[in-house]
C-alpha atoms as a PDB file:
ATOM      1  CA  UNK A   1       0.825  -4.200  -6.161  1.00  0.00           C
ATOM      2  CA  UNK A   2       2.755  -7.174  -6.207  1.00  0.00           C
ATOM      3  CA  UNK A   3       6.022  -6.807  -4.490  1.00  0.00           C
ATOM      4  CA  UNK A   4       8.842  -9.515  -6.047  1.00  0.00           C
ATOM      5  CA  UNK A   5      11.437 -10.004  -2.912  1.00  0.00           C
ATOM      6  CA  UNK A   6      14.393 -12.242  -3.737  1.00  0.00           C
ATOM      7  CA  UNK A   7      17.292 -13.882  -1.747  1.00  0.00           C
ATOM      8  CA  UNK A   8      20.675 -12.520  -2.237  1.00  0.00           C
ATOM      9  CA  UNK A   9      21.164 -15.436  -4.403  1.00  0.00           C
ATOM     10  CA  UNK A  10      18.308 -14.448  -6.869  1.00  0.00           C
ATOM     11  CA  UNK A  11      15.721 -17.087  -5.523  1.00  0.00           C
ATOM     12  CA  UNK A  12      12.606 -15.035  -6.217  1.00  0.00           C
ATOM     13  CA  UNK A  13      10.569 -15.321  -3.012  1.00  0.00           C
ATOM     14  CA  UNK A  14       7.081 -16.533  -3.884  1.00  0.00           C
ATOM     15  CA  UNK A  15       5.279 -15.946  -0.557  1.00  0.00           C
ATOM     16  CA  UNK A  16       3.790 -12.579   0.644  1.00  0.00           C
ATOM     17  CA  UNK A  17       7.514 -11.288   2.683  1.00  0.00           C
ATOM     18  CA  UNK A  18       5.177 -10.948   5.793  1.00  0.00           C
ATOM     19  CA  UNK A  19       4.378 -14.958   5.177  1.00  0.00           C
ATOM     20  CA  UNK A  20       7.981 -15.493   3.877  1.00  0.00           C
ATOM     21  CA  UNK A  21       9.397 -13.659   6.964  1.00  0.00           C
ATOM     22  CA  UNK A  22       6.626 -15.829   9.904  1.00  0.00           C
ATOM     23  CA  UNK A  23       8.159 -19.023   8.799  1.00  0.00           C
ATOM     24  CA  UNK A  24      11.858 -17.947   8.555  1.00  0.00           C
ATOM     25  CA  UNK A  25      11.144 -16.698  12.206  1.00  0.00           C
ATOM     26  CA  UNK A  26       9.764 -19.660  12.845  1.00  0.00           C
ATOM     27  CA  UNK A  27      12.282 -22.193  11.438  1.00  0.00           C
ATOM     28  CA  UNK A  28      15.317 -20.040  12.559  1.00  0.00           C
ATOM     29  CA  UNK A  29      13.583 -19.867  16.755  1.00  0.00           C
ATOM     30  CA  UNK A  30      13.775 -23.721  16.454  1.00  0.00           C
ATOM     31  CA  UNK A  31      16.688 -23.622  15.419  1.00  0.00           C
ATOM     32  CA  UNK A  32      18.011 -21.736  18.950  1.00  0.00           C
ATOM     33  CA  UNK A  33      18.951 -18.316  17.221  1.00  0.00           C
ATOM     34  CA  UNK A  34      18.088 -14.763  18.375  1.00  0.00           C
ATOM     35  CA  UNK A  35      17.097 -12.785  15.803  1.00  0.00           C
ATOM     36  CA  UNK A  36      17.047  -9.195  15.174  1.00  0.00           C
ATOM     37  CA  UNK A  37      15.332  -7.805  11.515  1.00  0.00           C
ATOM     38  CA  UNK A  38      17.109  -4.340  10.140  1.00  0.00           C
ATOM     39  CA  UNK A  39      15.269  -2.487   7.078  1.00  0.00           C
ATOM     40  CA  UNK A  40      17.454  -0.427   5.172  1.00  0.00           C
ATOM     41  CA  UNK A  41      16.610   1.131   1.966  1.00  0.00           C
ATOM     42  CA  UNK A  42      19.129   2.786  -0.796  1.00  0.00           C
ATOM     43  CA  UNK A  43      19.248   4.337  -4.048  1.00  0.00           C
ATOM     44  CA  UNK A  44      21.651   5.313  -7.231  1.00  0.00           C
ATOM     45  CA  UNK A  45      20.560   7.492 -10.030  1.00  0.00           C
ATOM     46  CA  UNK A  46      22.098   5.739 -13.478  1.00  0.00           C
ATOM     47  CA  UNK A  47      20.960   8.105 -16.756  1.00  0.00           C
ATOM     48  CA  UNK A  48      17.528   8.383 -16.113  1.00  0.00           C
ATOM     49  CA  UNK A  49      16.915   5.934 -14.039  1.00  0.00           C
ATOM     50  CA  UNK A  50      16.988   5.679 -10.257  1.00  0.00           C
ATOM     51  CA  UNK A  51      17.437   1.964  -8.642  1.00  0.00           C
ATOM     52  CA  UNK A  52      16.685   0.905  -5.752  1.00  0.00           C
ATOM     53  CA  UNK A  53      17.054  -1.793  -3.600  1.00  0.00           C
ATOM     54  CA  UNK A  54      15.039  -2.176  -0.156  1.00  0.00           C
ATOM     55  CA  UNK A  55      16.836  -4.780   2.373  1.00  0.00           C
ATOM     56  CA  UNK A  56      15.672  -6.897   5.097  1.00  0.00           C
ATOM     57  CA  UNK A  57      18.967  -8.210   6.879  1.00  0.00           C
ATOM     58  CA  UNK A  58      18.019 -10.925   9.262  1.00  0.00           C
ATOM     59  CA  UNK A  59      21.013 -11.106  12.251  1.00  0.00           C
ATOM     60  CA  UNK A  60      21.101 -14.323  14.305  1.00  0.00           C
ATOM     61  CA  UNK A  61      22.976 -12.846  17.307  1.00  0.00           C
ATOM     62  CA  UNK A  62      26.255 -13.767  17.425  1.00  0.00           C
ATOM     63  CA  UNK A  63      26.140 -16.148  14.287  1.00  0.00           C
ATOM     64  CA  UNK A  64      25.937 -13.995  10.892  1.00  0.00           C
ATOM     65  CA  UNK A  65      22.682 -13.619   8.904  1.00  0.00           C
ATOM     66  CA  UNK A  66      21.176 -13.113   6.026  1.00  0.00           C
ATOM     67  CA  UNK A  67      18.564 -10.818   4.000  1.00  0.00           C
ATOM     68  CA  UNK A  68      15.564 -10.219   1.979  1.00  0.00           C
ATOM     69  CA  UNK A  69      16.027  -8.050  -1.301  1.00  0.00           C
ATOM     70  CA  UNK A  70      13.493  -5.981  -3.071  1.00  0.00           C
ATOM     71  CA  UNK A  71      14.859  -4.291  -5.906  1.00  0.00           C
ATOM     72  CA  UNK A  72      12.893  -1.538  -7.680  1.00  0.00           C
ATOM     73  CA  UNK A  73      13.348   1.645 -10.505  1.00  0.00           C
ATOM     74  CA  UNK A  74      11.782   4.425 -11.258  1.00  0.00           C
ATOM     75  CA  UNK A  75      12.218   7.291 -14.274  1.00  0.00           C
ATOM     76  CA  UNK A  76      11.355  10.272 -11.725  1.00  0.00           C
ATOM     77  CA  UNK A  77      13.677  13.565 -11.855  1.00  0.00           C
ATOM     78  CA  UNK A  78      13.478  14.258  -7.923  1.00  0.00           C
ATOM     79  CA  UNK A  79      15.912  16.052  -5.538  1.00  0.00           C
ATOM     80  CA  UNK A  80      18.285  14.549  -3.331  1.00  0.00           C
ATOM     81  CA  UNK A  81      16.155  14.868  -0.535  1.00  0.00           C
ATOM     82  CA  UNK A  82      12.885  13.313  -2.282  1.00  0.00           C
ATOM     83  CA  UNK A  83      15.484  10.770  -2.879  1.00  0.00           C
ATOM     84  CA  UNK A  84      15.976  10.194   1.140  1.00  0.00           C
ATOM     85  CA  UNK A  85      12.597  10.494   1.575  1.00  0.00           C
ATOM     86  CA  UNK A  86      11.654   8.126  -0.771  1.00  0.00           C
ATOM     87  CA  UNK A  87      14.116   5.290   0.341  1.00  0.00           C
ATOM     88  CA  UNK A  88      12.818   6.247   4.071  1.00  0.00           C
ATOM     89  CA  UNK A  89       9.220   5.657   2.550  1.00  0.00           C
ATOM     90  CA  UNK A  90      10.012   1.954   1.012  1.00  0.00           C
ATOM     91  CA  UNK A  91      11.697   0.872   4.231  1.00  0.00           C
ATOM     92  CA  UNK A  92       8.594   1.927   6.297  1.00  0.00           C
ATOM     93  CA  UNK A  93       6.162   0.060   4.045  1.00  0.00           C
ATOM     94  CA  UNK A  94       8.471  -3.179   4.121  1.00  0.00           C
ATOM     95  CA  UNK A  95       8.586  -2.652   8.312  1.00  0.00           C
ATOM     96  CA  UNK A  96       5.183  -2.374   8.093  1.00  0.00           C
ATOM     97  CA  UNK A  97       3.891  -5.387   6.065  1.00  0.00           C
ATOM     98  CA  UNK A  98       6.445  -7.335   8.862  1.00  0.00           C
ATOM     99  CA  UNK A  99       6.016  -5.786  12.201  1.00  0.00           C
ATOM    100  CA  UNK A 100       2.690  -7.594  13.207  1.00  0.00           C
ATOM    101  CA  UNK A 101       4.951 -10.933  12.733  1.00  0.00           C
ATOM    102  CA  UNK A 102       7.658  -9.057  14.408  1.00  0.00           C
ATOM    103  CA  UNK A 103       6.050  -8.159  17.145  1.00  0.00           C
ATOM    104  CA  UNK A 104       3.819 -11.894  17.526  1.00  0.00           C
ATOM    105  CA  UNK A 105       7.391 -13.808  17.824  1.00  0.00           C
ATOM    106  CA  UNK A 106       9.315 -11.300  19.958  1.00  0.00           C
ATOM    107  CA  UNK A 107      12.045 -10.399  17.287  1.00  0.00           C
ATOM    108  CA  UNK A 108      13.344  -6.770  17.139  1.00  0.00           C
ATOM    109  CA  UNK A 109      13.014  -4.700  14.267  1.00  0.00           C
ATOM    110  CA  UNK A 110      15.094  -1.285  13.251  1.00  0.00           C
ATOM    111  CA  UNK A 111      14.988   0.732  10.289  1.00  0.00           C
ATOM    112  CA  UNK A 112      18.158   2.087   8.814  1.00  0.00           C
ATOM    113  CA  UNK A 113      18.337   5.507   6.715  1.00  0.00           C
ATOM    114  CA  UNK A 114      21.297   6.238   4.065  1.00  0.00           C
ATOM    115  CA  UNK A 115      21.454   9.343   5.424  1.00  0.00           C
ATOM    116  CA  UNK A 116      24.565  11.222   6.728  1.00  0.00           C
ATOM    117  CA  UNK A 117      24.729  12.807  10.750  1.00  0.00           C
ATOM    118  CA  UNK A 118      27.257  14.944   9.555  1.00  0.00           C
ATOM    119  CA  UNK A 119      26.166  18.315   8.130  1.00  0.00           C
ATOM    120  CA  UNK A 120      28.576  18.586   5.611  1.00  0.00           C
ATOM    121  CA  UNK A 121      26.634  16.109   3.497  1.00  0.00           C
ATOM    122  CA  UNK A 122      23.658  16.744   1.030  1.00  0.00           C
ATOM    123  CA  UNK A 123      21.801  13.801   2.757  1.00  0.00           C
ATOM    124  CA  UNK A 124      21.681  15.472   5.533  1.00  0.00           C
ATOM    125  CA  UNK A 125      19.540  18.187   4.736  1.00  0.00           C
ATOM    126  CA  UNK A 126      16.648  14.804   5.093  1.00  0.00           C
ATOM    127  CA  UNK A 127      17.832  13.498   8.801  1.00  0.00           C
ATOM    128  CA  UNK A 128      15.189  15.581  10.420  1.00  0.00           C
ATOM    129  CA  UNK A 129      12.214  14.683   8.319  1.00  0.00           C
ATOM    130  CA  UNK A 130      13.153  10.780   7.984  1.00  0.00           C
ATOM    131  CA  UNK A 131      14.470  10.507  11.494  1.00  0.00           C
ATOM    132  CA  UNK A 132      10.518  11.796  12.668  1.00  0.00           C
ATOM    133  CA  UNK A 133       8.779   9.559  10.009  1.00  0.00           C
ATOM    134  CA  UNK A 134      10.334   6.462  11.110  1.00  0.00           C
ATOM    135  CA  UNK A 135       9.771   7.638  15.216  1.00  0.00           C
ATOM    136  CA  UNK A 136       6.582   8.887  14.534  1.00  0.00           C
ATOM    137  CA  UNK A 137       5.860   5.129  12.784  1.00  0.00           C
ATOM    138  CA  UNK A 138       6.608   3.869  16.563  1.00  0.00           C
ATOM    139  CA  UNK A 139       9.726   2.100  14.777  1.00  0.00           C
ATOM    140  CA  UNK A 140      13.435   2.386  16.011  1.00  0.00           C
ATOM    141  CA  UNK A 141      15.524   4.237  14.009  1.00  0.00           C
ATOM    142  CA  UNK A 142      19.663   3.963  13.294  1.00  0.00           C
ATOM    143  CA  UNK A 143      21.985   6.972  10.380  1.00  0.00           C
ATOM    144  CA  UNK A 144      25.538   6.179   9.451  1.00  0.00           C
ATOM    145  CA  UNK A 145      27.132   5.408  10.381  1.00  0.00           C
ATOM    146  CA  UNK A 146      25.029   2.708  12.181  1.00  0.00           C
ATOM    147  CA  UNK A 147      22.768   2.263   9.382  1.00  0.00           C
ATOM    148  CA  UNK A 148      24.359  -1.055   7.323  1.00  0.00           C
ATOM    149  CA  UNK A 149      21.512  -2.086   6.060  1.00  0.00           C
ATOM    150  CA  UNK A 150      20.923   0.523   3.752  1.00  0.00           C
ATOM    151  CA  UNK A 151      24.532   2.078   3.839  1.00  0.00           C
ATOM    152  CA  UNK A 152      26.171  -1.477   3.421  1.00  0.00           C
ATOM    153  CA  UNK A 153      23.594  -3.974   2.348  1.00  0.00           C
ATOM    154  CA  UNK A 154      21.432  -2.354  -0.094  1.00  0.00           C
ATOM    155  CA  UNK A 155      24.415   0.121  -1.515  1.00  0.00           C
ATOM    156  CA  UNK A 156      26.350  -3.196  -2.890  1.00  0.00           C
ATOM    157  CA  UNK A 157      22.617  -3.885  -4.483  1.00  0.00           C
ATOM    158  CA  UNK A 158      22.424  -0.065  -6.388  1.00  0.00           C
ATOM    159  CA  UNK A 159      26.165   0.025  -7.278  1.00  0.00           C
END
């Protein structure tokens, strides 16, 4: 299935994202950053709809960044935590069409989960579960409140 990424500007990205991101890596190397890629995926249920909007926010160390969007809806009825679980889900597929380039150029890569530490939350009742899919995936993984790809980036996106 054809994925359609776009800049946060609405340039549609025309590339396969794991070509897209090899020469961004590439171009942004030579051009002396550091760079570090965070995945972050988040959600808001409108009617009957649910959007969502997967993020890859690209941080040059030190000097800002910017990111990869990937919006997307669906017309499932699903639980809050088949919600997490589902965000968690389209983060680890985007991770995992990039983490060969990842790992080939030496960049690090997190993934970020919209999902609350605190108990008192609904979200929560998901930590567990998405916290060992994204370890068990061998990739890092960051909740809120250090999660701003999906709790910042893609939240603007779904609002």
């Amino acid at each position: 299935m054809e994925q359609l990424w776009r800049k946060l500007d609405g340039t549609r990205i025309r590339l396969p994202i794991e070509e897209e991101i090899r020469m961004m890596i590439l171009r942004e190397q030579a051009a002396g950053h550091e760079l570090k890629l965070c995945i972050g995926t988040d959600s808001q249920v409108k009617g009957k709809h649910t959007q969502f909007a997967t993020v890859i926010a690209v941080i040059r160390k030190g000097k800002g960044g910017f990111m990869y969007i990937l919006p997307e809806s669906t017309q499932w009825k699903m639980s809050i935590k088949q919600r997490m679980l589902l965000e968690v889900s389209k983060s680890i597929d985007a991770a995992y069409r990039i983490c060969g380039v990842c790992t080939k150029y030496k960049v690090d890569m997190e993934l970020h989960a919209d999902i609350n530490t605190n108990p008192g939350f609904k979200s929560n009742d998901a930590l567990k579960e998405a916290m060992g899919y994204i370890m068990g995936m061998g990739f890092a993984f960051r909740a809120k409140p250090h999660a701003f790809a999906s709790s910042s980036c893609a939240n603007k996106l779904v609002q």
